[in-house]
C-alpha atoms as a PDB file:
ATOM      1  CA  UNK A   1       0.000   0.000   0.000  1.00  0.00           C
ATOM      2  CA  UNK A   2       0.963   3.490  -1.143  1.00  0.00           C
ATOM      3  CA  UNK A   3       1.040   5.828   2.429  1.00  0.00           C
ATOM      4  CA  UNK A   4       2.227   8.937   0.776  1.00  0.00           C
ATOM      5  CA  UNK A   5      -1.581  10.656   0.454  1.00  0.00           C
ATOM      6  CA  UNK A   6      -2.502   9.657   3.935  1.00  0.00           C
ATOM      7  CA  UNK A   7       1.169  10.419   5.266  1.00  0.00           C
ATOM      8  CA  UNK A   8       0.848  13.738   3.967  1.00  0.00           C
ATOM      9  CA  UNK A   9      -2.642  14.771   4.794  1.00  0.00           C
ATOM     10  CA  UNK A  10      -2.046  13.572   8.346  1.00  0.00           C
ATOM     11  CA  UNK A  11       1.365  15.313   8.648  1.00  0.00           C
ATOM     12  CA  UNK A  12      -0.114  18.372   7.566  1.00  0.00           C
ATOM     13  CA  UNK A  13      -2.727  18.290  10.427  1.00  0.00           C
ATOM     14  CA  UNK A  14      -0.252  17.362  12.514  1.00  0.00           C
ATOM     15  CA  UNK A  15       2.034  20.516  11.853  1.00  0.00           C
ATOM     16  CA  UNK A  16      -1.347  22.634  11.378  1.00  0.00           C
ATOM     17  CA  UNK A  17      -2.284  21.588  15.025  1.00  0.00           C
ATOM     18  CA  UNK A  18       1.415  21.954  16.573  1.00  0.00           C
ATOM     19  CA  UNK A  19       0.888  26.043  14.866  1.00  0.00           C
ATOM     20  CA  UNK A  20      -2.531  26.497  16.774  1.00  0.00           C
ATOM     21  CA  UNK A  21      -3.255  24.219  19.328  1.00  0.00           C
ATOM     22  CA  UNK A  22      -1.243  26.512  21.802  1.00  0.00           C
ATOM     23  CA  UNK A  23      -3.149  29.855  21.063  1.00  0.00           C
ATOM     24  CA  UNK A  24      -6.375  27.375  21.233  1.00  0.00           C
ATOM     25  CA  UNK A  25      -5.267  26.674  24.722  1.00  0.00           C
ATOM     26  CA  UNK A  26      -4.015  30.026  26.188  1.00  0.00           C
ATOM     27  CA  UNK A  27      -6.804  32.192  24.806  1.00  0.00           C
ATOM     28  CA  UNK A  28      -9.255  31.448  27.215  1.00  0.00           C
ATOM     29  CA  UNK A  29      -6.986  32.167  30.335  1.00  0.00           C
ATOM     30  CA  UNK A  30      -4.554  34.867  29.026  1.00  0.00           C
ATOM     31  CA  UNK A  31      -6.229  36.710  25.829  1.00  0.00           C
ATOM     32  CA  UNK A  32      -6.151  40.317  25.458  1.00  0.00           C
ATOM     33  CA  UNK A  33      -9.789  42.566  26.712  1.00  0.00           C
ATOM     34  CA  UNK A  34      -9.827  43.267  22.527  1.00  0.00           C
ATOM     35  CA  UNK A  35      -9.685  39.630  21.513  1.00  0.00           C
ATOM     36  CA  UNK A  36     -13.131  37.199  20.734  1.00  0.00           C
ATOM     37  CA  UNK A  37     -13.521  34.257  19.092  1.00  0.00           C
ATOM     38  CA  UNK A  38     -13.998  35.997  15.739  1.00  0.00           C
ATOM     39  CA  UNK A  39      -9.850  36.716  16.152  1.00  0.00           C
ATOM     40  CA  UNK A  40      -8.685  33.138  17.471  1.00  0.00           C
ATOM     41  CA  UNK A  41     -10.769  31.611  14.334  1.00  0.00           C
ATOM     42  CA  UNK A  42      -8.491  33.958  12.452  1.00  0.00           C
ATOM     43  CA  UNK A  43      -5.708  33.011  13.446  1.00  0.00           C
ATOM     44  CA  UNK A  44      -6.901  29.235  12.773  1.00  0.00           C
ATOM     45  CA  UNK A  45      -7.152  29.916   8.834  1.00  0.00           C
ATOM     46  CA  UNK A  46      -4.325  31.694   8.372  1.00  0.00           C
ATOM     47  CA  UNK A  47      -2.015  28.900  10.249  1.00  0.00           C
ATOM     48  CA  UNK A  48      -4.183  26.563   8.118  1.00  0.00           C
ATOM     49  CA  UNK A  49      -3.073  28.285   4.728  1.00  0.00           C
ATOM     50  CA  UNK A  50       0.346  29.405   5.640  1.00  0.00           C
ATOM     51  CA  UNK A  51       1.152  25.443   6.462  1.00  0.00           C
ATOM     52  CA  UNK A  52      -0.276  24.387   3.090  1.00  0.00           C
ATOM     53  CA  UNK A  53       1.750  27.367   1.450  1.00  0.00           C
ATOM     54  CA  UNK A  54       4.797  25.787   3.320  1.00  0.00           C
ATOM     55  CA  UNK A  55       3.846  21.912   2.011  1.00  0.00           C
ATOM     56  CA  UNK A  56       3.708  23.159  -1.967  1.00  0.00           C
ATOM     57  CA  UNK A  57       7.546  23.935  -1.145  1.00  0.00           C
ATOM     58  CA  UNK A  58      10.515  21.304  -2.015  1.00  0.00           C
ATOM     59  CA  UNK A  59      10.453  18.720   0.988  1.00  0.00           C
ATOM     60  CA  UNK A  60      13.543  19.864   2.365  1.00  0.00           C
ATOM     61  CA  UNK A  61      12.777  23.614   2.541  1.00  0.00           C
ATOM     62  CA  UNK A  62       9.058  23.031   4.050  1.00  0.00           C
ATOM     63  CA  UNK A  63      10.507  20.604   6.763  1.00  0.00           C
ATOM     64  CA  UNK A  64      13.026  22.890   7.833  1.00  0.00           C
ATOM     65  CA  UNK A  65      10.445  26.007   7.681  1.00  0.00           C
ATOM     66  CA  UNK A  66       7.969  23.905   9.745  1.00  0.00           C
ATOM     67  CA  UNK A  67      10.364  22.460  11.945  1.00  0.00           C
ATOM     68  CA  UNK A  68      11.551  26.388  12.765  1.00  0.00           C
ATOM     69  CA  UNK A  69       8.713  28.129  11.699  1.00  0.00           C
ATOM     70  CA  UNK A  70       6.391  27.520  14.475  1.00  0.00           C
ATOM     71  CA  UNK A  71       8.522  29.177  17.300  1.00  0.00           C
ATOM     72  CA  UNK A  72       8.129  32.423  15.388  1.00  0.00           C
ATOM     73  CA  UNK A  73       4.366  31.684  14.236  1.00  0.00           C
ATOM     74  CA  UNK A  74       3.411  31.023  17.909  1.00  0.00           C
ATOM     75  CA  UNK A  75       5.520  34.009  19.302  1.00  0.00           C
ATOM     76  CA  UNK A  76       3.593  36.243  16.625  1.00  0.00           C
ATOM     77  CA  UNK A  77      -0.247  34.855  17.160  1.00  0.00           C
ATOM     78  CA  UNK A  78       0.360  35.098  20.882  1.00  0.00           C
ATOM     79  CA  UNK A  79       0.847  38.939  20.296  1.00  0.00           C
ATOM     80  CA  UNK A  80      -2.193  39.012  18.048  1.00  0.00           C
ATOM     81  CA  UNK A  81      -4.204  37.221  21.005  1.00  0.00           C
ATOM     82  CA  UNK A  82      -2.941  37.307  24.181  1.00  0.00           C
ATOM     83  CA  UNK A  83      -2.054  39.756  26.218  1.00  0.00           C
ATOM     84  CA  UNK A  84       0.717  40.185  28.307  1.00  0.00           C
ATOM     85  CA  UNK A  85       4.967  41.337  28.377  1.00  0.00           C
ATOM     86  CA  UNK A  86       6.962  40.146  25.274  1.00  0.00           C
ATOM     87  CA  UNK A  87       8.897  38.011  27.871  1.00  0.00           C
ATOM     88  CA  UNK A  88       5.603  36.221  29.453  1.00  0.00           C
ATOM     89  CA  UNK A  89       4.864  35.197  25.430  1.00  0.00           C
ATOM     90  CA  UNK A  90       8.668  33.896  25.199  1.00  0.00           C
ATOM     91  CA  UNK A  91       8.457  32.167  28.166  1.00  0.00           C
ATOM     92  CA  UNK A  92       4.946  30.393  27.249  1.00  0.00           C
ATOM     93  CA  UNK A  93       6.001  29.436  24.052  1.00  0.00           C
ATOM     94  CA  UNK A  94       9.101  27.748  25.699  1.00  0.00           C
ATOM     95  CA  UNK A  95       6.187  25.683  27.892  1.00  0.00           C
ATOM     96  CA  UNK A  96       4.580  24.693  24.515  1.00  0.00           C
ATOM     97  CA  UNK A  97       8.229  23.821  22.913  1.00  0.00           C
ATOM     98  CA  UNK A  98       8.277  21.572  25.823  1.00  0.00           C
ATOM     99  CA  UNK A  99       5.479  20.124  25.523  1.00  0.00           C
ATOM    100  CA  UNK A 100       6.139  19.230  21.772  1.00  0.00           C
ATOM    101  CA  UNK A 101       9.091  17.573  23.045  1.00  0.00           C
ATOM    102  CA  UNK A 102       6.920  15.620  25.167  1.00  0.00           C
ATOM    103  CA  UNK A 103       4.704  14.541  22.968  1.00  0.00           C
ATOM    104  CA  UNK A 104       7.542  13.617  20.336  1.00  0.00           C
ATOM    105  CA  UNK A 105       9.107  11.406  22.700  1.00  0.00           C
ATOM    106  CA  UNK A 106       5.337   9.546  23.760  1.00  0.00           C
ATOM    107  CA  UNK A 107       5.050   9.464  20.070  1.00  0.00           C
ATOM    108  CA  UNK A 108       8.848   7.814  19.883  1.00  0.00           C
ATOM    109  CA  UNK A 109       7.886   5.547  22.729  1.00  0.00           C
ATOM    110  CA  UNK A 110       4.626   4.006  21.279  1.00  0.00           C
ATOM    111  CA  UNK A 111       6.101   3.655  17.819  1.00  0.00           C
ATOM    112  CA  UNK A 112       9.225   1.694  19.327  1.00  0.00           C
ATOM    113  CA  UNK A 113       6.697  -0.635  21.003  1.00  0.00           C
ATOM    114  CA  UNK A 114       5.289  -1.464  17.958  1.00  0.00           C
ATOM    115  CA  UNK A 115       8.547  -2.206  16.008  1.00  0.00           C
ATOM    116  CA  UNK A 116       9.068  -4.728  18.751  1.00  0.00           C
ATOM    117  CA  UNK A 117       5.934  -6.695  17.961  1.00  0.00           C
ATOM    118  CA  UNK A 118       5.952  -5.826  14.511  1.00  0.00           C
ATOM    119  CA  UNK A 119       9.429  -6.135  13.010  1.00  0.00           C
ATOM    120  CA  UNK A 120       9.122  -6.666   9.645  1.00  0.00           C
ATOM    121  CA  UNK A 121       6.933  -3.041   9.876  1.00  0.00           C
ATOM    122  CA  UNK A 122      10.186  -0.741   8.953  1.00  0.00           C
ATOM    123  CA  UNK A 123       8.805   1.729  11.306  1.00  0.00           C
ATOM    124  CA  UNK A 124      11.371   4.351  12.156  1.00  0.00           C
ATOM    125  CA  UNK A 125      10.533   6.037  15.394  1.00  0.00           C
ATOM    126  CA  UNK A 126      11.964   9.908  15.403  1.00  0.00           C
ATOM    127  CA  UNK A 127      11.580  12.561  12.811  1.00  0.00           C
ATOM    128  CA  UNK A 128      15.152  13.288  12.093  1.00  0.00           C
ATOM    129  CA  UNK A 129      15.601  10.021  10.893  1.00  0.00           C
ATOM    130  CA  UNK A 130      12.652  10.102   8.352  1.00  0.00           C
ATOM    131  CA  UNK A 131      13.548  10.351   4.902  1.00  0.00           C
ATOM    132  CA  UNK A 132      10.676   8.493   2.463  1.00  0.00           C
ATOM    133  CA  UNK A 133       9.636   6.244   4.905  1.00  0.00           C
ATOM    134  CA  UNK A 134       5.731   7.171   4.539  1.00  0.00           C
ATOM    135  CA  UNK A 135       4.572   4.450   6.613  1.00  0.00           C
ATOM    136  CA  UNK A 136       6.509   5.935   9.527  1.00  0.00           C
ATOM    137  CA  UNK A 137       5.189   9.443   8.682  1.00  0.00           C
ATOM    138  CA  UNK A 138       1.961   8.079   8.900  1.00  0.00           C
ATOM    139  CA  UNK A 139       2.416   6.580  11.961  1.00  0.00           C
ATOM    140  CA  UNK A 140       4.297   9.119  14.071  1.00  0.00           C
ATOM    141  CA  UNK A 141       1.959  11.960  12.668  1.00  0.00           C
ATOM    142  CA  UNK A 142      -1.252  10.100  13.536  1.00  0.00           C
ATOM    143  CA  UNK A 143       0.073   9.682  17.290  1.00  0.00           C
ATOM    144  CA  UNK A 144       1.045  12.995  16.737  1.00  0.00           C
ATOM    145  CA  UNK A 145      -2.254  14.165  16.478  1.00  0.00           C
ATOM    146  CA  UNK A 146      -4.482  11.898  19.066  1.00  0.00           C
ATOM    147  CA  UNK A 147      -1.589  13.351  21.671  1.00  0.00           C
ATOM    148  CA  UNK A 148      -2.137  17.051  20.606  1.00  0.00           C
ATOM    149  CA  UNK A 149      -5.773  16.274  21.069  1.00  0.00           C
ATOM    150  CA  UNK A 150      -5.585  14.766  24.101  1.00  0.00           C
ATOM    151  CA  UNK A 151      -3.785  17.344  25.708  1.00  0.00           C
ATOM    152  CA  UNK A 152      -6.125  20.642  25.018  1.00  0.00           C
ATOM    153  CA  UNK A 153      -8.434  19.778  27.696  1.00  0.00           C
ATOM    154  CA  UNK A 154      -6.164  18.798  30.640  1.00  0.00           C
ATOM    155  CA  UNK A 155      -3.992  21.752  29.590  1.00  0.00           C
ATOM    156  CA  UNK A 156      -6.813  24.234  29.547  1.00  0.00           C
ATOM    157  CA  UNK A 157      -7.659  23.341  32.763  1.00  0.00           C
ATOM    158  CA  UNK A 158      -3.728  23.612  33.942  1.00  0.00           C
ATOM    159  CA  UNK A 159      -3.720  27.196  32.563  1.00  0.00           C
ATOM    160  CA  UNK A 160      -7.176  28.064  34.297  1.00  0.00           C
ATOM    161  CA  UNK A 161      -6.058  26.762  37.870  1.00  0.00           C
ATOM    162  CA  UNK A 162      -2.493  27.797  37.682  1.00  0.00           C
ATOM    163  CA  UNK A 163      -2.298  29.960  35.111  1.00  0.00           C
ATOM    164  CA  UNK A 164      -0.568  33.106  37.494  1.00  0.00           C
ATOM    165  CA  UNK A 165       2.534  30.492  37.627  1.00  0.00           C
ATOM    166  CA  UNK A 166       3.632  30.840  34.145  1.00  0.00           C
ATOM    167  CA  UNK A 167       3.540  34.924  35.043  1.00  0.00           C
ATOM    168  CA  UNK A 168       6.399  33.960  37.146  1.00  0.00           C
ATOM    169  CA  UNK A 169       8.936  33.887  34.265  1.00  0.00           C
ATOM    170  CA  UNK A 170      12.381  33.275  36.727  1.00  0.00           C
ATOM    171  CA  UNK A 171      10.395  29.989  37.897  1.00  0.00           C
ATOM    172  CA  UNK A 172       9.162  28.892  34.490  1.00  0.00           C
ATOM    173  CA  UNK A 173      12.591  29.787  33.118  1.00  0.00           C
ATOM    174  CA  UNK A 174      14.167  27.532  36.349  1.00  0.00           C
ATOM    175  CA  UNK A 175      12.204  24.409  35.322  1.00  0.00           C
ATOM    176  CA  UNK A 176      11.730  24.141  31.711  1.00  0.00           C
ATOM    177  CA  UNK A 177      15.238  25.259  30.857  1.00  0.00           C
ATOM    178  CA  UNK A 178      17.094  22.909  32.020  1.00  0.00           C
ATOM    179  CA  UNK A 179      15.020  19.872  30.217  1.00  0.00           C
ATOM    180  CA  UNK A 180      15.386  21.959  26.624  1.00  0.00           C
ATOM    181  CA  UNK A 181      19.046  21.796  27.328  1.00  0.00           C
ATOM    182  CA  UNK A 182      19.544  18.843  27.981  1.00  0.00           C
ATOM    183  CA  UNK A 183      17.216  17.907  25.187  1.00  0.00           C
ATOM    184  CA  UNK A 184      19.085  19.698  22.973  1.00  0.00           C
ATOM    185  CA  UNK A 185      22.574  18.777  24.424  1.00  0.00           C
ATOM    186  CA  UNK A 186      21.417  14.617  23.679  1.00  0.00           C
ATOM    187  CA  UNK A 187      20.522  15.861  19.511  1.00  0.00           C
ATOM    188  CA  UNK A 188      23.631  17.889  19.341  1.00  0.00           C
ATOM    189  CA  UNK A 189      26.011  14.833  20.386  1.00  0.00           C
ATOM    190  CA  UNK A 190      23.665  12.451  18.377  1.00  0.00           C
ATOM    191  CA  UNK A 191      23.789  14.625  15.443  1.00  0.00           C
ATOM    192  CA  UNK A 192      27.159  16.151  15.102  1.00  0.00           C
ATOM    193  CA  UNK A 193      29.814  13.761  16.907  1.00  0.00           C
ATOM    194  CA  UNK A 194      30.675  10.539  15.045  1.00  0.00           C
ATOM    195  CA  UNK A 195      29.821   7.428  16.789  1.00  0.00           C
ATOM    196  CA  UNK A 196      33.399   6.421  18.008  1.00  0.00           C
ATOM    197  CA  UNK A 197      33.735   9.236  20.254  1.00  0.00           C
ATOM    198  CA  UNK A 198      29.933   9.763  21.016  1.00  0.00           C
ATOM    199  CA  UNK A 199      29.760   7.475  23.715  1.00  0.00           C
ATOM    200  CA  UNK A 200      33.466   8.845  25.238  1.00  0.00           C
ATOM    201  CA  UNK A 201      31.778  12.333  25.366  1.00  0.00           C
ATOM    202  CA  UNK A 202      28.567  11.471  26.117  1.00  0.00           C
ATOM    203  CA  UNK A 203      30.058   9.508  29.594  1.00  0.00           C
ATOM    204  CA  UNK A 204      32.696  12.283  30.646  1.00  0.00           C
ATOM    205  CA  UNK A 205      29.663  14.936  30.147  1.00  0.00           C
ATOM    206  CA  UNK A 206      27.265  13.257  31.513  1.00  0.00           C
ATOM    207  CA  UNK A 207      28.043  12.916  34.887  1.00  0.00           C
ATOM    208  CA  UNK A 208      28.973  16.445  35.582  1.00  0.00           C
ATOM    209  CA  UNK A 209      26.220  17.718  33.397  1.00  0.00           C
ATOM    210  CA  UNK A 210      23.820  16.044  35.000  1.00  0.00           C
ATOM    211  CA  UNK A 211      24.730  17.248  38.471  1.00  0.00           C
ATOM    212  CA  UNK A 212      24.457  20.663  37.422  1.00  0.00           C
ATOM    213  CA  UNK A 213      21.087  20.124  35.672  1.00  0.00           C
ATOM    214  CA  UNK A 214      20.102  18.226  39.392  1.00  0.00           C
ATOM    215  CA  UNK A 215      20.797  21.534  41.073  1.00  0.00           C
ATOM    216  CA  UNK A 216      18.710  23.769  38.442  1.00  0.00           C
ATOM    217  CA  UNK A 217      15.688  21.699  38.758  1.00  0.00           C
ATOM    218  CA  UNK A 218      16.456  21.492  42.668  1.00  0.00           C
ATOM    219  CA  UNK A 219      16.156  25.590  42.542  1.00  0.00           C
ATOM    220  CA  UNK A 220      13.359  25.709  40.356  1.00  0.00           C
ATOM    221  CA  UNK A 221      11.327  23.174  42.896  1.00  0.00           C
ATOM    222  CA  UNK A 222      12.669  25.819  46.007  1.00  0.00           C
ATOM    223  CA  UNK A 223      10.984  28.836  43.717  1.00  0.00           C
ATOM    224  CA  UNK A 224       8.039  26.806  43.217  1.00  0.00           C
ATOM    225  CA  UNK A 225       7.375  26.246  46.701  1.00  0.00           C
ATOM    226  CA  UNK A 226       7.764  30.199  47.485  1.00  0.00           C
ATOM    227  CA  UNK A 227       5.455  30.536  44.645  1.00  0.00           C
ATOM    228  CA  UNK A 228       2.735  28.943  45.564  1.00  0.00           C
ATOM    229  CA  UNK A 229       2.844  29.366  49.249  1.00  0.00           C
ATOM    230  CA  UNK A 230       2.893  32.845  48.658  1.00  0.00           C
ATOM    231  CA  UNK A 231      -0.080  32.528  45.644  1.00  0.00           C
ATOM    232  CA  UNK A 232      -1.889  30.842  49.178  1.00  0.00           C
ATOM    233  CA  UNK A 233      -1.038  33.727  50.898  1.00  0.00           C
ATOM    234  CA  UNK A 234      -2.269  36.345  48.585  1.00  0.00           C
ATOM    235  CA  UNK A 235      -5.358  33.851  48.255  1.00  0.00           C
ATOM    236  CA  UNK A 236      -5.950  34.473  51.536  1.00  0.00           C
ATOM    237  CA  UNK A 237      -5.935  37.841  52.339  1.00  0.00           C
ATOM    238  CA  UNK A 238      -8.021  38.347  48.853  1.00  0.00           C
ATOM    239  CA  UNK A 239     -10.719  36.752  50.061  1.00  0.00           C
ATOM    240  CA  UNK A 240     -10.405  38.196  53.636  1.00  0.00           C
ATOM    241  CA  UNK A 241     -10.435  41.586  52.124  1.00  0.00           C
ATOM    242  CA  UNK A 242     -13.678  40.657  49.981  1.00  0.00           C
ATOM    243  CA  UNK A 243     -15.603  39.556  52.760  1.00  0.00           C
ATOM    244  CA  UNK A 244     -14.727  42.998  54.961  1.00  0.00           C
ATOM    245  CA  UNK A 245     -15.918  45.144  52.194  1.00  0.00           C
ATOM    246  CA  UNK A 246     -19.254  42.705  52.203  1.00  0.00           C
ATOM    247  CA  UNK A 247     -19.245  43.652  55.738  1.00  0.00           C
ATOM    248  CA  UNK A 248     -18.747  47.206  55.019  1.00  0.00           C
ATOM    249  CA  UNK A 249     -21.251  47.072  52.000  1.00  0.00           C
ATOM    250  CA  UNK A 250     -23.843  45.473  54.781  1.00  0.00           C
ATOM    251  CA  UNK A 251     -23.002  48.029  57.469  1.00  0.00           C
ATOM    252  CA  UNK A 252     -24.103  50.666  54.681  1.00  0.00           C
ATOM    253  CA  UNK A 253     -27.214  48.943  53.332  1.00  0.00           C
ATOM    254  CA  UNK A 254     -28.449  49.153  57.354  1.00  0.00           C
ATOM    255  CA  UNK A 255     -27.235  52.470  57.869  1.00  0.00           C
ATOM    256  CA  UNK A 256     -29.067  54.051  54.926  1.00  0.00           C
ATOM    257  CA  UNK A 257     -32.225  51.652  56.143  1.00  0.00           C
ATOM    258  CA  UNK A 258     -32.139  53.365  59.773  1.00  0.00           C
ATOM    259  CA  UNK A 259     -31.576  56.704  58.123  1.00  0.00           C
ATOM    260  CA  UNK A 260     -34.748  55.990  55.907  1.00  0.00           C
ATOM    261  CA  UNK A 261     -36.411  55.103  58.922  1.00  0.00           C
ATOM    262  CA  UNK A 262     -35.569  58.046  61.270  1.00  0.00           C
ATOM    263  CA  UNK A 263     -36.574  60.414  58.306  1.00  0.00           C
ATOM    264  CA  UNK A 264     -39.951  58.798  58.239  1.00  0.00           C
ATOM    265  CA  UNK A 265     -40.377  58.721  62.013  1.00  0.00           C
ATOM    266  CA  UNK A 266     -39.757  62.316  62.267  1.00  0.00           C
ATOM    267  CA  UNK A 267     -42.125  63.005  59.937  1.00  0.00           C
ATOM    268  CA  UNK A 268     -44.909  60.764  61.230  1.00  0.00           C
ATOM    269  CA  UNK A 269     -44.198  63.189  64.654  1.00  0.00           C
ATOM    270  CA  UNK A 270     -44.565  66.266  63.365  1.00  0.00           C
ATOM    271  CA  UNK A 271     -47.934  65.343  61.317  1.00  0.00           C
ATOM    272  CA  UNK A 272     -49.136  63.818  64.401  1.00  0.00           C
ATOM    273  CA  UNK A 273     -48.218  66.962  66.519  1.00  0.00           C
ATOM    274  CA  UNK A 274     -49.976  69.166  63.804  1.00  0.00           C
ATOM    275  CA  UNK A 275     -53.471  67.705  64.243  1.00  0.00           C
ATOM    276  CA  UNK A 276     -52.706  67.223  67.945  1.00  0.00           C
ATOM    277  CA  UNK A 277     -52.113  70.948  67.944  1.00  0.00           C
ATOM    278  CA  UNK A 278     -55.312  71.218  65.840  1.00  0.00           C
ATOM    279  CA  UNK A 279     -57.256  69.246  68.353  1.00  0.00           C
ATOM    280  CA  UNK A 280     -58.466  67.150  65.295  1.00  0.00           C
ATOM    281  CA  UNK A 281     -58.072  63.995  68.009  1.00  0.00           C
ATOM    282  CA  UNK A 282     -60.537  61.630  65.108  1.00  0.00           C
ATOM    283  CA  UNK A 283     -57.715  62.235  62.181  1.00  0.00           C
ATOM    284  CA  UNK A 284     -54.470  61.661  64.635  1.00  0.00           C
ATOM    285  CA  UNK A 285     -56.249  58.470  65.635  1.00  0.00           C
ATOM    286  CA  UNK A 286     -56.875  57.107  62.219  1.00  0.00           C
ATOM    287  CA  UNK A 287     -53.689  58.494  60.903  1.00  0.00           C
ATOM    288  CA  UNK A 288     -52.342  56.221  63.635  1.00  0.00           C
ATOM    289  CA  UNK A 289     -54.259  53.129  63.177  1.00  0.00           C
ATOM    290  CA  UNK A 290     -52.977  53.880  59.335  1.00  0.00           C
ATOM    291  CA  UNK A 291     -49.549  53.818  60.050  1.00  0.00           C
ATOM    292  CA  UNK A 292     -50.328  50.469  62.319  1.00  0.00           C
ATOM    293  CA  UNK A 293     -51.387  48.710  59.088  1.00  0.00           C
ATOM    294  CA  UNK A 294     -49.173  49.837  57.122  1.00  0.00           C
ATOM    295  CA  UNK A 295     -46.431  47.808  59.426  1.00  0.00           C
ATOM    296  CA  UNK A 296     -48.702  44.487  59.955  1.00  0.00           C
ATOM    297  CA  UNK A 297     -48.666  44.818  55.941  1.00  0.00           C
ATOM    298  CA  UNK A 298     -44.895  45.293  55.762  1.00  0.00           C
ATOM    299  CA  UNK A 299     -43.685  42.684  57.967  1.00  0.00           C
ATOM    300  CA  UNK A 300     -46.278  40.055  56.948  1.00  0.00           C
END
């Protein structure tokens, strides 16, 4: 069987929802007072048509602009929709570049457990080594995608909850840095150092690497602590402050309702005192019984 049609239309979905899937996510937390639907859905189609733009290129060129692309595509549609510094967008699409990385690797991971039960397959199991092999296309993109999907819910719901952590930019910087180096660090002596010596480096900068990448994370864990004990903190005295201006708001509503009623009483005095002063006994009598039903009304 042929996979190149079905390699290539899930491929390009794949790509299309790497482009949008993390302004889809962020835009209900983080988008800017200006910002609806109407602009997100925007967004949407042009990703859609600049990705199919990018796929009528020569394979090598639209690889390299997709594989590079998006970092500058989500940078630019999180200034279009969200709002925010320029280093809270950098810092959120370095979550996102993460999370790519994650799902690459899950993607990696199921594919290598199927070449173990299914030899003969040919299924090659990470991008870089993907040349023609459309079966593996197929394969990695389609995981690709039910991961991507997968993710939007959970994720929306991170952002919701704990969305004022990623405002933090020193703590998201001290946890998700160290993991793109070191994912980075792994390609680079994969990549560029021939296999003789790969395992020599790899071993003598490992260890130390390692330790220092140990004592990052370490720091980033101490920052998150202070983070969120201080987010409990600030919790805290929010809602203590909210219910004293209840308070206040109720104090106010009762003053205004005793004022109300001390204006009325006074007034009920004087009338009375004018037909007392008028001898007009019969009126100041029924004007009283009046006011008497007027309160068994009221409070019934």
């Amino acid at each position: 069987m042929d996979y190149y049609i079905p390699a290539t239309i899930t491929h390009y979905f794949y790509i299309f929802l790497s482009y949008f899937i993390p302004s889809l996510i962020l835009f209900p937390t983080f988008h800017r007072p200006d910002r609806d639907n109407r602009h997100l859905k925007v967004a949407g189609i042009i990703s859609a048509v600049f990705i199919l733009l990018v796929f009528m290129l020569p394979k090598n060129i639209s690889n390299s602009v997709c594989t590079f692309g998006v970092y500058f595509f989500w940078y630019a549609s999180f200034s279009f929709l969200l709002a925010g510094t320029k280093s809270f967008k950098l810092t959120l699409a370095l979550c996102f570049y993460c999370l790519m990385l994650f799902i690459e690797i899950l993607c990696g991971i199921v594919v290598t457990f199927i070449t173990l039960f299914f030899p003969s397959s040919n299924i090659v199991n990470a991008y870089s080594l993907i040349t023609n092999n459309y079966f593996s296309i197929f394969f990695m993109a389609t995981f690709g995608i039910f991961w991507e999907l997968v993710s939007i819910k959970p994720l929306k719901r991170f952002f919701l909850n704990y969305g004022y952590l990623m405002t933090n930019i020193k703590l998201t910087v001290a946890l998700i840095l160290p993991l793109v180096i070191a994912v980075q660090t792994s390609n680079i002596l994969y990549l560029f150092v021939i296999p003789k010596t790969r395992i020599v480096l790899t071993l003598i900068f490992c260890i130390p690497f390692s330790f220092l990448i140990c004592i990052w994370l370490n720091y980033g864990f101490h920052m998150l602590k202070s983070c969120e004990r201080q987010h409990l903190e600030q919790t805290y005295q929010l809602k203590v402050l909210e219910q004293e201006i209840a308070h206040i708001h109720q104090t106010n509503a009762q003053y205004e309702h005793l004022y109300r009623w001390n204006h009325d009483t006074a007034n009920h005095l004087l009338a009375l005192s004018f037909l007392i002063e008028q001898k007009n006994y019969q009126r100041a009598l029924e004007y009283i019984q009046r006011l008497q039903q007027e309160r068994e009304t009221f409070e019934s």
